[in-house]
PDB file of N, CA and C in Angstrom:
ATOM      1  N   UNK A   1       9.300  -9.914   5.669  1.00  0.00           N
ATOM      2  CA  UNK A   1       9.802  -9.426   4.402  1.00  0.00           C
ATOM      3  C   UNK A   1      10.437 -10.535   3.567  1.00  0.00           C
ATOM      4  N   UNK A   2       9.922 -11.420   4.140  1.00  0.00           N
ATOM      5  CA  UNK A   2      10.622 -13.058   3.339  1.00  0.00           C
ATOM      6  C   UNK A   2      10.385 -13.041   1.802  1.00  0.00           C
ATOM      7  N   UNK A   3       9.038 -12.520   1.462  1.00  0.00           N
ATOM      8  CA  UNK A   3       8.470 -12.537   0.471  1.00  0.00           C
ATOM      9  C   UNK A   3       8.704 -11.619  -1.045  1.00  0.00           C
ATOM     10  N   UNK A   4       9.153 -10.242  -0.463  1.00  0.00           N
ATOM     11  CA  UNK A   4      10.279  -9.146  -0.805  1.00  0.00           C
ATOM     12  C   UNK A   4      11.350  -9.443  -1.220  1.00  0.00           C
ATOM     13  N   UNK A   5      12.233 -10.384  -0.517  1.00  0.00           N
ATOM     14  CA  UNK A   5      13.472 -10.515  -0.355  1.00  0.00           C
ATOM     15  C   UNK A   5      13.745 -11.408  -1.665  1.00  0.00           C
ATOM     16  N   UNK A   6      12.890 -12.652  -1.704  1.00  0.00           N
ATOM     17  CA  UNK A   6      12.205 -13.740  -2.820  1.00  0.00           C
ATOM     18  C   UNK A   6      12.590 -13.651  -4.087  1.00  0.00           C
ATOM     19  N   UNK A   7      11.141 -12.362  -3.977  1.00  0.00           N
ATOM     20  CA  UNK A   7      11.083 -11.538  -5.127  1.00  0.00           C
ATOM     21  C   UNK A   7      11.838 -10.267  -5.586  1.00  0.00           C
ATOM     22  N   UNK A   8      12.807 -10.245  -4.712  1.00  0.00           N
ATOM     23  CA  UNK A   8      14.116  -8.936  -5.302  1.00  0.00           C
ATOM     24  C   UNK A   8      15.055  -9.957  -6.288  1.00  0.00           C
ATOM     25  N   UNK A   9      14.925 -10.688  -5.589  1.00  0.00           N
ATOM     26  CA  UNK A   9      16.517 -11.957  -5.580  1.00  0.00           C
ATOM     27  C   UNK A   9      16.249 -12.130  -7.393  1.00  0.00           C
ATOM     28  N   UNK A  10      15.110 -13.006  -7.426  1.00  0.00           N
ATOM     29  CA  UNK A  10      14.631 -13.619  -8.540  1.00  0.00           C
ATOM     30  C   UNK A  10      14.228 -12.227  -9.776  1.00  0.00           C
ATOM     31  N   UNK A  11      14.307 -11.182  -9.049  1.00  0.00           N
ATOM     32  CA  UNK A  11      14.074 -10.227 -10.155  1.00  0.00           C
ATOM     33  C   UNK A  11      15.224  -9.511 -10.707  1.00  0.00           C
ATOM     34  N   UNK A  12      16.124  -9.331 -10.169  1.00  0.00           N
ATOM     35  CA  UNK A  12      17.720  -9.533 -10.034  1.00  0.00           C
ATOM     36  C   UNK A  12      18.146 -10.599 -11.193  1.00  0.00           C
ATOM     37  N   UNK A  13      18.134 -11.638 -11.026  1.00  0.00           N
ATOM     38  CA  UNK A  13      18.128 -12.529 -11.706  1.00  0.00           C
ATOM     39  C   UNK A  13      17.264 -12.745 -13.554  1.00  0.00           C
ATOM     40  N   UNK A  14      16.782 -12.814 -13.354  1.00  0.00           N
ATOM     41  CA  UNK A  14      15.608 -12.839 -14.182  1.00  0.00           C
ATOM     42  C   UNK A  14      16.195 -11.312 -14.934  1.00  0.00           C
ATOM     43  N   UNK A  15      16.686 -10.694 -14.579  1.00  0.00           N
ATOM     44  CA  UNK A  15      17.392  -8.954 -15.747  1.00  0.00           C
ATOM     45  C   UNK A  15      18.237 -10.075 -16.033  1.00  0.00           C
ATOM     46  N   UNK A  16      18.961 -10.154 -15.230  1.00  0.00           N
ATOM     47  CA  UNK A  16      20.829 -10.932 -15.210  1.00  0.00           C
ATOM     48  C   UNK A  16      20.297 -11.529 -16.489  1.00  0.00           C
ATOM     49  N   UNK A  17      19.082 -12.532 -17.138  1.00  0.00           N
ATOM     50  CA  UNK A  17      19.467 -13.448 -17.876  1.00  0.00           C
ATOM     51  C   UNK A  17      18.632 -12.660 -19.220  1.00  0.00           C
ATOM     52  N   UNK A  18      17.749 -11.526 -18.947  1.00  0.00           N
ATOM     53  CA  UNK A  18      17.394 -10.702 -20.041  1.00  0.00           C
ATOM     54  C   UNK A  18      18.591 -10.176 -20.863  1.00  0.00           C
ATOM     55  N   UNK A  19      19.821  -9.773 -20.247  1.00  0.00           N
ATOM     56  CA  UNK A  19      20.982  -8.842 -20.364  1.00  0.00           C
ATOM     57  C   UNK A  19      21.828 -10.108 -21.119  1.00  0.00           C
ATOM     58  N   UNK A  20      21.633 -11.381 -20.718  1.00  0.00           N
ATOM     59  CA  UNK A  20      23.105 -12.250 -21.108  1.00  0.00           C
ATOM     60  C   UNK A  20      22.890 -13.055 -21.984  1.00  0.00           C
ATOM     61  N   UNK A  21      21.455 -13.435 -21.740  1.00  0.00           N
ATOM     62  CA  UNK A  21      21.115 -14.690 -23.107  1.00  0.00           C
ATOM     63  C   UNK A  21      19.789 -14.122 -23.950  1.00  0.00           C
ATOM     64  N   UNK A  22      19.317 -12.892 -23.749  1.00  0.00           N
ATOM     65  CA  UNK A  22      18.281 -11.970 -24.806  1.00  0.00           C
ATOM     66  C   UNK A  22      17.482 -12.753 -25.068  1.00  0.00           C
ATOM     67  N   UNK A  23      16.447 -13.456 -23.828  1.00  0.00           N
ATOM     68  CA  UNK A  23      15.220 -13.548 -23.666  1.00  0.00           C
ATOM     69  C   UNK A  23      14.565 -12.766 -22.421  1.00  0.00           C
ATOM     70  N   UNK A  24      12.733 -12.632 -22.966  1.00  0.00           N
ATOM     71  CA  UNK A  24      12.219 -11.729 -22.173  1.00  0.00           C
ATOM     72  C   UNK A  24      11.929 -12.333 -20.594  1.00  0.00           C
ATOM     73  N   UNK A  25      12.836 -12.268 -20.015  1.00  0.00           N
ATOM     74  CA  UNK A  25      12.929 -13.279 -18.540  1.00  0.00           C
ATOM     75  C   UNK A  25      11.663 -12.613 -17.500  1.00  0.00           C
ATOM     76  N   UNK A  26      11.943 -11.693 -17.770  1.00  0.00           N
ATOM     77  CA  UNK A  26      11.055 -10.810 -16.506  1.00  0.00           C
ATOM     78  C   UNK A  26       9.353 -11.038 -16.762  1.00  0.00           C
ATOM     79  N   UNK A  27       9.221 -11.461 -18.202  1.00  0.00           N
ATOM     80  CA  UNK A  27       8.075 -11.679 -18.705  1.00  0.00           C
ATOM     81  C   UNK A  27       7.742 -12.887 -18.654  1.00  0.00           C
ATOM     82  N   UNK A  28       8.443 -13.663 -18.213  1.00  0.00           N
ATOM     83  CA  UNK A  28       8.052 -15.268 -18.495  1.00  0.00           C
ATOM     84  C   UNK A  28       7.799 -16.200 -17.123  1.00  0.00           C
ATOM     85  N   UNK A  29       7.375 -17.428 -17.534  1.00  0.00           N
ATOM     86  CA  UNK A  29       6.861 -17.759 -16.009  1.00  0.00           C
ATOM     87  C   UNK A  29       8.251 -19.161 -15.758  1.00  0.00           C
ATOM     88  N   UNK A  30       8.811 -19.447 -14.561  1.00  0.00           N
ATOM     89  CA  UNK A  30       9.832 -20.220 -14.242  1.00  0.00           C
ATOM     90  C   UNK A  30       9.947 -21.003 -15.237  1.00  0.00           C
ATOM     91  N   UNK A  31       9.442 -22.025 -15.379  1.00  0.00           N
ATOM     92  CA  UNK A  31       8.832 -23.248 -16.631  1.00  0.00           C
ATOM     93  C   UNK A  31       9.910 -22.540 -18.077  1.00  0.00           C
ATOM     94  N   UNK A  32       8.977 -21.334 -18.489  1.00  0.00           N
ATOM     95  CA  UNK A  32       9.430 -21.032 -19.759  1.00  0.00           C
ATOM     96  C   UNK A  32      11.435 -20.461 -19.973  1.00  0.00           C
ATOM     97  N   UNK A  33      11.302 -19.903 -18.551  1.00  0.00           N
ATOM     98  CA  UNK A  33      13.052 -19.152 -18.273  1.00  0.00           C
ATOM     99  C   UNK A  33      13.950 -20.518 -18.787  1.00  0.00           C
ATOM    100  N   UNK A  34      13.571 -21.735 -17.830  1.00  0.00           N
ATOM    101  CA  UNK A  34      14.257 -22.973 -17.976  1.00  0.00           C
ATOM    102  C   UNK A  34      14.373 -23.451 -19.135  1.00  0.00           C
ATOM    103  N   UNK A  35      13.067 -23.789 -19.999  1.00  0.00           N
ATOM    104  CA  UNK A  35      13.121 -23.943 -21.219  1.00  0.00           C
ATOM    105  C   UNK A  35      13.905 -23.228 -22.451  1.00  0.00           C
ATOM    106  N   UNK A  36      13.943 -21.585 -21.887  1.00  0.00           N
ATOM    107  CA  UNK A  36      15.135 -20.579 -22.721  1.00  0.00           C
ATOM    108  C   UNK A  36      16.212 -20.926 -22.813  1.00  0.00           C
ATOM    109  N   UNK A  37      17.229 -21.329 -20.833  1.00  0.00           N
ATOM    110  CA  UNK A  37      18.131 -21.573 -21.248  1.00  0.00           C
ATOM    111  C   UNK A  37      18.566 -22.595 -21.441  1.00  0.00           C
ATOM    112  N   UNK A  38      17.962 -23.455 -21.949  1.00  0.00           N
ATOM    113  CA  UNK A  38      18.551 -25.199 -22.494  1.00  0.00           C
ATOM    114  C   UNK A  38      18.758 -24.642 -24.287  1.00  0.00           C
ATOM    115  N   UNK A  39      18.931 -23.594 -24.440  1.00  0.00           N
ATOM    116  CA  UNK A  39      18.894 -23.206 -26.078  1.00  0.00           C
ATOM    117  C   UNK A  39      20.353 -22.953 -26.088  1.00  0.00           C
ATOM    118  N   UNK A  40      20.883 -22.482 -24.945  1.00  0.00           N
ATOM    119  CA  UNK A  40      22.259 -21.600 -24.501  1.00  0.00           C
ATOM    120  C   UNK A  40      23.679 -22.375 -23.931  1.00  0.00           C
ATOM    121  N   UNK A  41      24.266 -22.871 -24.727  1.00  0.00           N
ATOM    122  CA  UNK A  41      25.411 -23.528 -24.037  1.00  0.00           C
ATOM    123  C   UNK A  41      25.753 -23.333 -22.788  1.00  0.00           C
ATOM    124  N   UNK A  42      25.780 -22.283 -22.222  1.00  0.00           N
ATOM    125  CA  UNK A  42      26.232 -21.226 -21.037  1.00  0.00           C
ATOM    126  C   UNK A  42      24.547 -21.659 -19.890  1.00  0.00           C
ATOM    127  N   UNK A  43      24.060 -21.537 -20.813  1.00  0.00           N
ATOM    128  CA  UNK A  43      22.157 -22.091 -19.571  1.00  0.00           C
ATOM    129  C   UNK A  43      22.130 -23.448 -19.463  1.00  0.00           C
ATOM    130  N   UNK A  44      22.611 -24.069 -19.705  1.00  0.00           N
ATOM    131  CA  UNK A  44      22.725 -25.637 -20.174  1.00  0.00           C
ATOM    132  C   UNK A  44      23.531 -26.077 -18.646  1.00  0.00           C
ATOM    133  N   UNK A  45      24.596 -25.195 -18.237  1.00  0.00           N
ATOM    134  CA  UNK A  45      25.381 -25.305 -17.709  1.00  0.00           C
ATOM    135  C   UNK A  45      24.374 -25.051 -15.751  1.00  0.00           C
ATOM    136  N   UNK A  46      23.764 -24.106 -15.682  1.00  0.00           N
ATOM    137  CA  UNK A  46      22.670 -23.655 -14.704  1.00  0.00           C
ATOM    138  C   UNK A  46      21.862 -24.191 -14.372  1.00  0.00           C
ATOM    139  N   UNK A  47      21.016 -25.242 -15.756  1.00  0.00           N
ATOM    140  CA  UNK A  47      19.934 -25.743 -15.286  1.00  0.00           C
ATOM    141  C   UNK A  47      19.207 -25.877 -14.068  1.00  0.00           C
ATOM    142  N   UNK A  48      20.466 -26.697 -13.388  1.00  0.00           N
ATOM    143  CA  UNK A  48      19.432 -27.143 -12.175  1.00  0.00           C
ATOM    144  C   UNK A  48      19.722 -25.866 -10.744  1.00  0.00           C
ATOM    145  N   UNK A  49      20.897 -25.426 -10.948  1.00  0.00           N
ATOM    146  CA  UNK A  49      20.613 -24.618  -9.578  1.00  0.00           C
ATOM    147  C   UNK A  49      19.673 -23.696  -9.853  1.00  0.00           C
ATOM    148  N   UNK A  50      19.548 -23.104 -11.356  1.00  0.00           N
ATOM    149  CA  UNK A  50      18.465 -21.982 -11.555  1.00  0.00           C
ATOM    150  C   UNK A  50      16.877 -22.703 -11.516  1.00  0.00           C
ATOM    151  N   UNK A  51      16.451 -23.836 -11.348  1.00  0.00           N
ATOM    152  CA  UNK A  51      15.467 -25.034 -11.488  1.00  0.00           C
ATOM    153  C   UNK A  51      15.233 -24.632  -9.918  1.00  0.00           C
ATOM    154  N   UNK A  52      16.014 -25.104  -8.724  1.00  0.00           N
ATOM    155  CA  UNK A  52      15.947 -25.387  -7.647  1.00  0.00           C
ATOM    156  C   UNK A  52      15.745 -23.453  -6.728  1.00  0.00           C
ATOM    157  N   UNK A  53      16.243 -22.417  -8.102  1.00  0.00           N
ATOM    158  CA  UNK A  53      16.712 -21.463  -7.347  1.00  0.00           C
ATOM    159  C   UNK A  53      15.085 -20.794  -7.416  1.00  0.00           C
ATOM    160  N   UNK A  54      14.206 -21.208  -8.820  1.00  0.00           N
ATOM    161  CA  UNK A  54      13.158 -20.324  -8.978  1.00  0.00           C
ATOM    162  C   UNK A  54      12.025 -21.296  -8.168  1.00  0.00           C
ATOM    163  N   UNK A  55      12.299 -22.825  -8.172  1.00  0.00           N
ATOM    164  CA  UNK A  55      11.230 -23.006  -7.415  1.00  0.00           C
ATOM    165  C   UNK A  55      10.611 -22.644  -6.236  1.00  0.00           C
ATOM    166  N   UNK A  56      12.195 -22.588  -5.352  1.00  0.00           N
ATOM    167  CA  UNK A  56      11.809 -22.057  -3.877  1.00  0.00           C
ATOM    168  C   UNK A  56      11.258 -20.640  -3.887  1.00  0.00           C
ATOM    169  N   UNK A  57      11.682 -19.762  -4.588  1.00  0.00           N
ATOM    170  CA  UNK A  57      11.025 -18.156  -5.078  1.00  0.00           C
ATOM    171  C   UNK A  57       9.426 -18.418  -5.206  1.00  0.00           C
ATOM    172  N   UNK A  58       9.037 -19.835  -5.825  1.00  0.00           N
ATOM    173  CA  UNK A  58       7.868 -19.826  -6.611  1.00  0.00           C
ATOM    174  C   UNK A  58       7.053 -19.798  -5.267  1.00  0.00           C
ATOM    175  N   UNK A  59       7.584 -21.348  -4.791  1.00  0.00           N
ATOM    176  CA  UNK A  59       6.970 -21.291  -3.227  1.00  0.00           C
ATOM    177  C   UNK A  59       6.682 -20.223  -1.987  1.00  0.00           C
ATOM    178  N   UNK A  60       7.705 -19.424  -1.976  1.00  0.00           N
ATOM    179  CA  UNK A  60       7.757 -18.040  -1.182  1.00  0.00           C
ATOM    180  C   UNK A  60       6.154 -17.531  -1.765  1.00  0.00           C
ATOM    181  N   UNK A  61       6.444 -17.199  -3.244  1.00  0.00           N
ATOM    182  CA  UNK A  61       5.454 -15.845  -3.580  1.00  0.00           C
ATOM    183  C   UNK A  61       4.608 -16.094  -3.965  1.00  0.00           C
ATOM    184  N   UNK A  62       4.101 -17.581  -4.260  1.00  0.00           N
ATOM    185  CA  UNK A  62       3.010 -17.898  -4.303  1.00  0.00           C
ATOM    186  C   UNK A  62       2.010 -18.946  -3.812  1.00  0.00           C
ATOM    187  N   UNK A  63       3.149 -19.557  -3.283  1.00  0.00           N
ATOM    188  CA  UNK A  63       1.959 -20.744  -2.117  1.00  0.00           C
ATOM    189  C   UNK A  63       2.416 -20.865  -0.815  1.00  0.00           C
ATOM    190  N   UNK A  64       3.366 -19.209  -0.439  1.00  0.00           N
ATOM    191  CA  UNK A  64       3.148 -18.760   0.570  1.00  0.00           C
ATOM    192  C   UNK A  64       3.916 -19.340   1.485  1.00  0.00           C
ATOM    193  N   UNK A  65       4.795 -20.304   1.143  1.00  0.00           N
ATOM    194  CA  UNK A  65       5.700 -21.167   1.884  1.00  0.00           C
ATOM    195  C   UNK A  65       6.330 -20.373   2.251  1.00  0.00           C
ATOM    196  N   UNK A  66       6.843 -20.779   4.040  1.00  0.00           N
ATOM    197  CA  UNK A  66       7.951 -19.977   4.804  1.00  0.00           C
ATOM    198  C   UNK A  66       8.852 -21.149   4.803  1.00  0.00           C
ATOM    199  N   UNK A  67      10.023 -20.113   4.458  1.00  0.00           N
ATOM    200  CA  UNK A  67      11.274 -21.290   4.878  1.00  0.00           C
ATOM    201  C   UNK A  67      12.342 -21.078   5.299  1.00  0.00           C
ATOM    202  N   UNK A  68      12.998 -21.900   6.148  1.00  0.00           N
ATOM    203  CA  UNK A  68      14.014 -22.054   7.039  1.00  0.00           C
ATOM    204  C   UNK A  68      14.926 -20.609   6.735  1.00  0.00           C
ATOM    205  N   UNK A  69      15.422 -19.958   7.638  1.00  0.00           N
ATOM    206  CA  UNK A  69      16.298 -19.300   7.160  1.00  0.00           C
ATOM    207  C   UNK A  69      17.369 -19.402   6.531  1.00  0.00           C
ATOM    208  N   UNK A  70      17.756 -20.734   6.670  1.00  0.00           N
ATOM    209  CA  UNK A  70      19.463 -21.327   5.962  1.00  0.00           C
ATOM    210  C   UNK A  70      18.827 -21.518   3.923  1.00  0.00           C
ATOM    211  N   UNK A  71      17.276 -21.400   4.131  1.00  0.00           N
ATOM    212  CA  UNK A  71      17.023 -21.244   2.834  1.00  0.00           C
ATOM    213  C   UNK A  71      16.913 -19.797   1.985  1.00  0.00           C
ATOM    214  N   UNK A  72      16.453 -19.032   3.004  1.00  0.00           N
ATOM    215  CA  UNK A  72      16.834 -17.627   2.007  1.00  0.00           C
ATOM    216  C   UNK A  72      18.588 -17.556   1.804  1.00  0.00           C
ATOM    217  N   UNK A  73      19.659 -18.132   2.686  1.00  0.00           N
ATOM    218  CA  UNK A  73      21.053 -17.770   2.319  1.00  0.00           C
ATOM    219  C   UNK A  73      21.145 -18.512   1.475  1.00  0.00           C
ATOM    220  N   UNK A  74      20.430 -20.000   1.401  1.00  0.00           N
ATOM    221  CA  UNK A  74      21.100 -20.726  -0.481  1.00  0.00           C
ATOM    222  C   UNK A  74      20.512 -19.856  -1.391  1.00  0.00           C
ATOM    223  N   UNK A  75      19.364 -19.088  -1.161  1.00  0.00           N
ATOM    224  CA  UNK A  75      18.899 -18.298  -2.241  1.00  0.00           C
ATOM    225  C   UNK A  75      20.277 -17.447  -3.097  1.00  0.00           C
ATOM    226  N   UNK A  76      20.781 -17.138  -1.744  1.00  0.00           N
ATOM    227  CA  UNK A  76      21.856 -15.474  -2.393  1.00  0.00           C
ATOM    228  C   UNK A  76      23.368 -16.345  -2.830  1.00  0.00           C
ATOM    229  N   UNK A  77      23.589 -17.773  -2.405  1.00  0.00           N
ATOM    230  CA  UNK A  77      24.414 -18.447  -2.573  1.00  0.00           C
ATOM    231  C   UNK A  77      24.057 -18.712  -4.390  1.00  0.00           C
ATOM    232  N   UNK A  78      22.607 -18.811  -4.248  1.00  0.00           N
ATOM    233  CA  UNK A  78      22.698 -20.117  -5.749  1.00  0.00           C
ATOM    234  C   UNK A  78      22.459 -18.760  -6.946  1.00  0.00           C
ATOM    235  N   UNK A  79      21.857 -17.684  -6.410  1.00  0.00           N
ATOM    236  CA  UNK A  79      22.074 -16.725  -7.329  1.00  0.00           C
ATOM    237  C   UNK A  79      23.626 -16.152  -7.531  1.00  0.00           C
ATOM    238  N   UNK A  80      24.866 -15.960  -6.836  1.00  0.00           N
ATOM    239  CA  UNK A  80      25.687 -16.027  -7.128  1.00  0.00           C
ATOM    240  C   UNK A  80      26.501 -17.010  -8.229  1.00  0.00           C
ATOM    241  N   UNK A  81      25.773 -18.073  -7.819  1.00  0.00           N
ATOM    242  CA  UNK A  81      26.431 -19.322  -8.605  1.00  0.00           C
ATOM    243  C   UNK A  81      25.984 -18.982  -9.934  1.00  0.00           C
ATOM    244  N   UNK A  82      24.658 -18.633 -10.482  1.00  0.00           N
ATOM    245  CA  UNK A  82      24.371 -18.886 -11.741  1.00  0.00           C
ATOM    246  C   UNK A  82      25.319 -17.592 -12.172  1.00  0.00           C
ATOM    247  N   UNK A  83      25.320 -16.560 -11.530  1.00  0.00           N
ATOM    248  CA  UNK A  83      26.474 -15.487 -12.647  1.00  0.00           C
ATOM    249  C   UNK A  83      27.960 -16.225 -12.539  1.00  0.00           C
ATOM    250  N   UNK A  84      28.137 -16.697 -11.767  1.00  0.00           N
ATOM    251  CA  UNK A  84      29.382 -16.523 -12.109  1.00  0.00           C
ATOM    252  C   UNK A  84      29.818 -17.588 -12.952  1.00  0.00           C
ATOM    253  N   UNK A  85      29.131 -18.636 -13.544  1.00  0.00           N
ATOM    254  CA  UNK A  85      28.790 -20.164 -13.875  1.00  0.00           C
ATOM    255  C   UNK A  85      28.740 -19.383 -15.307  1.00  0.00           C
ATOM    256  N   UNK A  86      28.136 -18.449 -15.953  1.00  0.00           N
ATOM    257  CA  UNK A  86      27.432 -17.717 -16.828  1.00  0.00           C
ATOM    258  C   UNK A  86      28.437 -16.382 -17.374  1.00  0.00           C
ATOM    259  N   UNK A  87      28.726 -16.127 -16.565  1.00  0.00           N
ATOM    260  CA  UNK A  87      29.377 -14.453 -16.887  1.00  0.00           C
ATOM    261  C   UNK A  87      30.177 -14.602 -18.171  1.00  0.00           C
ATOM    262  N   UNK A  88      30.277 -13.759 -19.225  1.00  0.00           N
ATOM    263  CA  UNK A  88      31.145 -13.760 -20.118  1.00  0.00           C
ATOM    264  C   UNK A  88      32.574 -12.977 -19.353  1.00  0.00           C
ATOM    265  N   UNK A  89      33.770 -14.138 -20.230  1.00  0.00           N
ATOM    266  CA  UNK A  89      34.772 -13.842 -19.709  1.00  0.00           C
ATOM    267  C   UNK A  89      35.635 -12.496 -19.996  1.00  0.00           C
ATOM    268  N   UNK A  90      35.776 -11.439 -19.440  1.00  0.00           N
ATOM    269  CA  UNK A  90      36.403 -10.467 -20.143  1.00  0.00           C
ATOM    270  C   UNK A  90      37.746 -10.790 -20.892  1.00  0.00           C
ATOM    271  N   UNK A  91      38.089 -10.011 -22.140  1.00  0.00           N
ATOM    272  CA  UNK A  91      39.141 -10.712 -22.912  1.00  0.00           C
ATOM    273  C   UNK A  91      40.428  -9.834 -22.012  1.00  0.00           C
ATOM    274  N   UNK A  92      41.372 -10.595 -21.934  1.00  0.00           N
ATOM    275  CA  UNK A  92      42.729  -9.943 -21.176  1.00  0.00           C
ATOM    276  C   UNK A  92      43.685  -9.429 -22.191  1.00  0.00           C
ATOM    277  N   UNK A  93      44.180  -8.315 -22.239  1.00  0.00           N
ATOM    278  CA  UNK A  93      45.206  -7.981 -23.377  1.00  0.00           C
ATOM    279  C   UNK A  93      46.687  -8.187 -22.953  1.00  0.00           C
ATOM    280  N   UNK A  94      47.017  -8.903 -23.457  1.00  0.00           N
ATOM    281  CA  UNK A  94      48.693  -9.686 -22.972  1.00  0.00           C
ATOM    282  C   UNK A  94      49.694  -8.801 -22.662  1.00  0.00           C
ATOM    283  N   UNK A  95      50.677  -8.501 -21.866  1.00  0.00           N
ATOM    284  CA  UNK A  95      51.540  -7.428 -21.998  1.00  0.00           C
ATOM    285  C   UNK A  95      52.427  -7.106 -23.157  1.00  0.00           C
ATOM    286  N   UNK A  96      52.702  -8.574 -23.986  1.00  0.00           N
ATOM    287  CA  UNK A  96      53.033  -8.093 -25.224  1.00  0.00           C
ATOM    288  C   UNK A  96      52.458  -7.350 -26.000  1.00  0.00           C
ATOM    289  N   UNK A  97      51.416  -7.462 -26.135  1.00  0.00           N
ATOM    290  CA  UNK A  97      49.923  -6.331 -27.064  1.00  0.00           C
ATOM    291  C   UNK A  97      50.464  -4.824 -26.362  1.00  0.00           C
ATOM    292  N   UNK A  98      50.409  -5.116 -25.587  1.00  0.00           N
ATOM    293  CA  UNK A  98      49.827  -3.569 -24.469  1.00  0.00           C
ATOM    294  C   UNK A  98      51.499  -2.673 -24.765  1.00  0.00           C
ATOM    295  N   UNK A  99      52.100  -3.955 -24.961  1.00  0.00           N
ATOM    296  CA  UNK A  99      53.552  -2.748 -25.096  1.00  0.00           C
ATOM    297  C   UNK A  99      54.001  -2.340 -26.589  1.00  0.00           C
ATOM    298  N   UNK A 100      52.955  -2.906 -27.355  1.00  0.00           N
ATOM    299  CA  UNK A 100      53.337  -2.259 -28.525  1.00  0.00           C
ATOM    300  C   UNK A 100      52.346  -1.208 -29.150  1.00  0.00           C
ATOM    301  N   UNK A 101      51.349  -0.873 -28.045  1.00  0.00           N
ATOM    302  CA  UNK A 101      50.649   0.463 -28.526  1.00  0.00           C
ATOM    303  C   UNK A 101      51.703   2.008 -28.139  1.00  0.00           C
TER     304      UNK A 101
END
């Protein structure tokens, strides 16, 4: 189920960046995702773990490469990294604000 797992991860992903930087990710091929987010201050920042994160995906699902198991856990490692590298910050309302509603 190496191949499943791959392709959950990266499809997961690939919404994540439909939802945050409003390109059609799910539609596009690795190459073009990368090229999207060098437009994005915030993708600029990802480049390479999301570079390193779709190649190994690429390899899984399409030239069939098996790999090490310590490589599917950087998978769930480096997909963590790009949200949280990415996430917009929620705004905090100060307790001064909050005590004068």
């Amino acid at each position: 189920k190496i191949k499943e797992y791959h392709t959950d991860i990266t499809e997961i992903i690939r919404k994540y960046f439909e939802d945050r930087f409003n390109f059609l990710a799910l539609e596009m091929t690795s190459g073009e995702i990368l090229e999207n987010l060098k437009y994005h201050s915030d993708g600029v920042k990802i480049l390479e773990v999301t570079e390193n994160f779709l190649t190994n995906a690429d390899l899984v699902k399409f030239a069939k490469f098996k790999p090490m198991p310590n490589v599917n856990n950087e998978m769930m490692i480096q997909a963590y990294s790009i949200v949280e590298q990415t996430k917009k910050e929620e705004m905090q309302i100060s307790q001064s604000e909050g005590n004068n509603v």
